[in-house]
Protein backbone atom coordinates (compact mmCIF):
# COMPACT_ATOMS: atom_id res chain seq x y z
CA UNK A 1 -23.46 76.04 37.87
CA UNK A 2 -24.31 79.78 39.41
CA UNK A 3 -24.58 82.66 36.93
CA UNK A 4 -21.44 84.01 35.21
CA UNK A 5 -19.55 86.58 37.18
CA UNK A 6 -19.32 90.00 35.76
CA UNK A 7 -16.41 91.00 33.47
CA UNK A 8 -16.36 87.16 32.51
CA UNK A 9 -17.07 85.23 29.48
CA UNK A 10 -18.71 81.91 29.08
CA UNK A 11 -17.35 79.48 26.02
CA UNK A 12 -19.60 76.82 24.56
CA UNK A 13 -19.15 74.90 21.80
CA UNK A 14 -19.75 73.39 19.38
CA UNK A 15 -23.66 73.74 19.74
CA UNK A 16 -25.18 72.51 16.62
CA UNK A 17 -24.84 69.05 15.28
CA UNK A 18 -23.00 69.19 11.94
CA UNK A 19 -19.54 69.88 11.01
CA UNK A 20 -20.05 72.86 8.57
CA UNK A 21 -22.19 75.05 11.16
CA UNK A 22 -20.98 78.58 10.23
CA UNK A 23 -23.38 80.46 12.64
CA UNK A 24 -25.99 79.87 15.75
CA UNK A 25 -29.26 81.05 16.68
CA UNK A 26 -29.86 81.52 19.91
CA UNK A 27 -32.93 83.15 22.32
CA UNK A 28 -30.93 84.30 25.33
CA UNK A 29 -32.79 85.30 28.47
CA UNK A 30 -31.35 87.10 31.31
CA UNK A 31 -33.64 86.19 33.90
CA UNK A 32 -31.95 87.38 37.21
CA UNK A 33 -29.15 90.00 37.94
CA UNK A 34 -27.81 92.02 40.55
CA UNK A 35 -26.73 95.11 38.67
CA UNK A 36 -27.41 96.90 35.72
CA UNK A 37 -25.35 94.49 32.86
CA UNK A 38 -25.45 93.97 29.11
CA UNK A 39 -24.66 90.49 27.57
CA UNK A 40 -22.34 90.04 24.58
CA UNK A 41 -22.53 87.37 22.34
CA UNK A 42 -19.93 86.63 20.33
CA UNK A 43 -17.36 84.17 18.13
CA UNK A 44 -15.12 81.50 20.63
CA UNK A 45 -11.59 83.13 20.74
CA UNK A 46 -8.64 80.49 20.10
CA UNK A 47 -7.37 81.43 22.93
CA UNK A 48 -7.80 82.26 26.75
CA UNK A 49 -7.23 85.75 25.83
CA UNK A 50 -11.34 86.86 25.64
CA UNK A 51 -11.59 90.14 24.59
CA UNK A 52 -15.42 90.72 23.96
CA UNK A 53 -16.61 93.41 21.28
CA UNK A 54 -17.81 96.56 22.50
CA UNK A 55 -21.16 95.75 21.92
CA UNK A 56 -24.50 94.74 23.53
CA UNK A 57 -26.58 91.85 22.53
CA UNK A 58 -29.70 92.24 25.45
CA UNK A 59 -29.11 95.12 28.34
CA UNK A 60 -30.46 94.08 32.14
CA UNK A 61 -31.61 95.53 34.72
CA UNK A 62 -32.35 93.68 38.15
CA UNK A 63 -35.99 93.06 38.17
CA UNK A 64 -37.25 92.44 34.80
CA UNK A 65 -36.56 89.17 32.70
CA UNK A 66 -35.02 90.13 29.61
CA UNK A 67 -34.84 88.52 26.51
CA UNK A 68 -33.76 88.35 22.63
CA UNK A 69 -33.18 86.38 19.33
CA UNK A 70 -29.66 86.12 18.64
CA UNK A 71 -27.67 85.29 15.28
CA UNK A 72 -23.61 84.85 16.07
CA UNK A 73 -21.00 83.65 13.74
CA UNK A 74 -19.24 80.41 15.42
CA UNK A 75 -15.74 80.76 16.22
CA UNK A 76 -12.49 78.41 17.21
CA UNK A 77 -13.99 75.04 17.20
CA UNK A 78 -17.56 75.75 16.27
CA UNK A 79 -17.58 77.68 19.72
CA UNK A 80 -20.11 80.61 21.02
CA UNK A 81 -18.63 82.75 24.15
CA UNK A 82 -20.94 84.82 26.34
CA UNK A 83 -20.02 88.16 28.25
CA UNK A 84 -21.79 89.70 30.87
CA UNK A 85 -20.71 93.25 31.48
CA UNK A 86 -21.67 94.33 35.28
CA UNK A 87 -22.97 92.33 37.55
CA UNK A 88 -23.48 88.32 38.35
CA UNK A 89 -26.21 87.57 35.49
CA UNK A 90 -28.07 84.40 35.53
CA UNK A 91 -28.47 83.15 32.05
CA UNK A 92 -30.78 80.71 30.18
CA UNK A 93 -29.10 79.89 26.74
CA UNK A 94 -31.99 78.09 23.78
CA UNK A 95 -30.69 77.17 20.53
CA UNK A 96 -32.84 77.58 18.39
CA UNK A 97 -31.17 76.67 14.97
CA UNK A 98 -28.30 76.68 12.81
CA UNK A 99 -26.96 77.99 9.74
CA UNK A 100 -24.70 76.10 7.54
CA UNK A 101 -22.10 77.35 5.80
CA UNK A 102 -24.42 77.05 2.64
CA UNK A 103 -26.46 80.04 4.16
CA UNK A 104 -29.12 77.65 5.02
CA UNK A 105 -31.09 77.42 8.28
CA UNK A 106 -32.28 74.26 9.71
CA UNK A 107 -34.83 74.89 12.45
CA UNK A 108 -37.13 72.23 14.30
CA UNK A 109 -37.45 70.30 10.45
CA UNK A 110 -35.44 67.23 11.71
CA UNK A 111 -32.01 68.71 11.40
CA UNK A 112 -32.26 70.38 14.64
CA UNK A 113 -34.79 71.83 17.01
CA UNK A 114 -35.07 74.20 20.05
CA UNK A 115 -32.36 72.95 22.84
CA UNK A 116 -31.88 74.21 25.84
CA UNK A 117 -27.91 74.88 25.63
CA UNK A 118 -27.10 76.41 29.06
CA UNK A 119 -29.08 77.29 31.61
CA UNK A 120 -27.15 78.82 34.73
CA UNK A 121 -28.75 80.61 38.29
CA UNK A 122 -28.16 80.73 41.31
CA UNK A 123 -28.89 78.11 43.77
């Protein structure tokens, strides 16, 4: 797959490996885009209706690789949805753990470990 188009979101889910996952880690990287952009990560919608929060989870600039730690809340089936704001943004997606619904974290001890969830650019 090519980055995600701007004004777009991208749904995955579910990511971690357990039933009662109530939120995901994740290190997303921005390493390519053609326009100043901000990603938004956020609960999967139950619908096809995506209506992204108005906020910013890592801001992009063509040039630089950009990166940051994550925590979201899972959504309609245990799903995550990425938004890219401006411009086609190519987008490497590592989990990096999990949090229960018991508030606890599992992280490389077994339960889970660092995955490489999505990883999208262009060809």
């Amino acid at each position: 797959p090519g980055p995600i188009p701007a004004g777009t979101a991208l749904v995955l889910g579910p990511t971690g490996s357990a039933q009662n996952v109530s939120a995901d880690v994740f290190n997303v990287t921005i390493p390519d885009t053609d326009a100043p952009t901000f990603l938004t990560v956020f609960p999967a919608p139950d619908s096809d209706n995506v209506n992204p929060p108005n906020i910013s989870d890592l801001n992009a600039v063509p040039g630089p690789v950009e990166t940051n730690l994550t925590i979201v809340a899972t959504g309609f089936n245990l799903g995550v949805a990425f938004y890219t704001s401006n411009g086609d943004a190519d987008l490497v997606l590592d989990l990096q753990g999990i949090y229960s619904t018991g508030l606890t974290m599992a992280v490389s001890n077994g339960l889970i470990g660092p995955a490489r969830t999505a990883h999208l650019r262009r060809a």
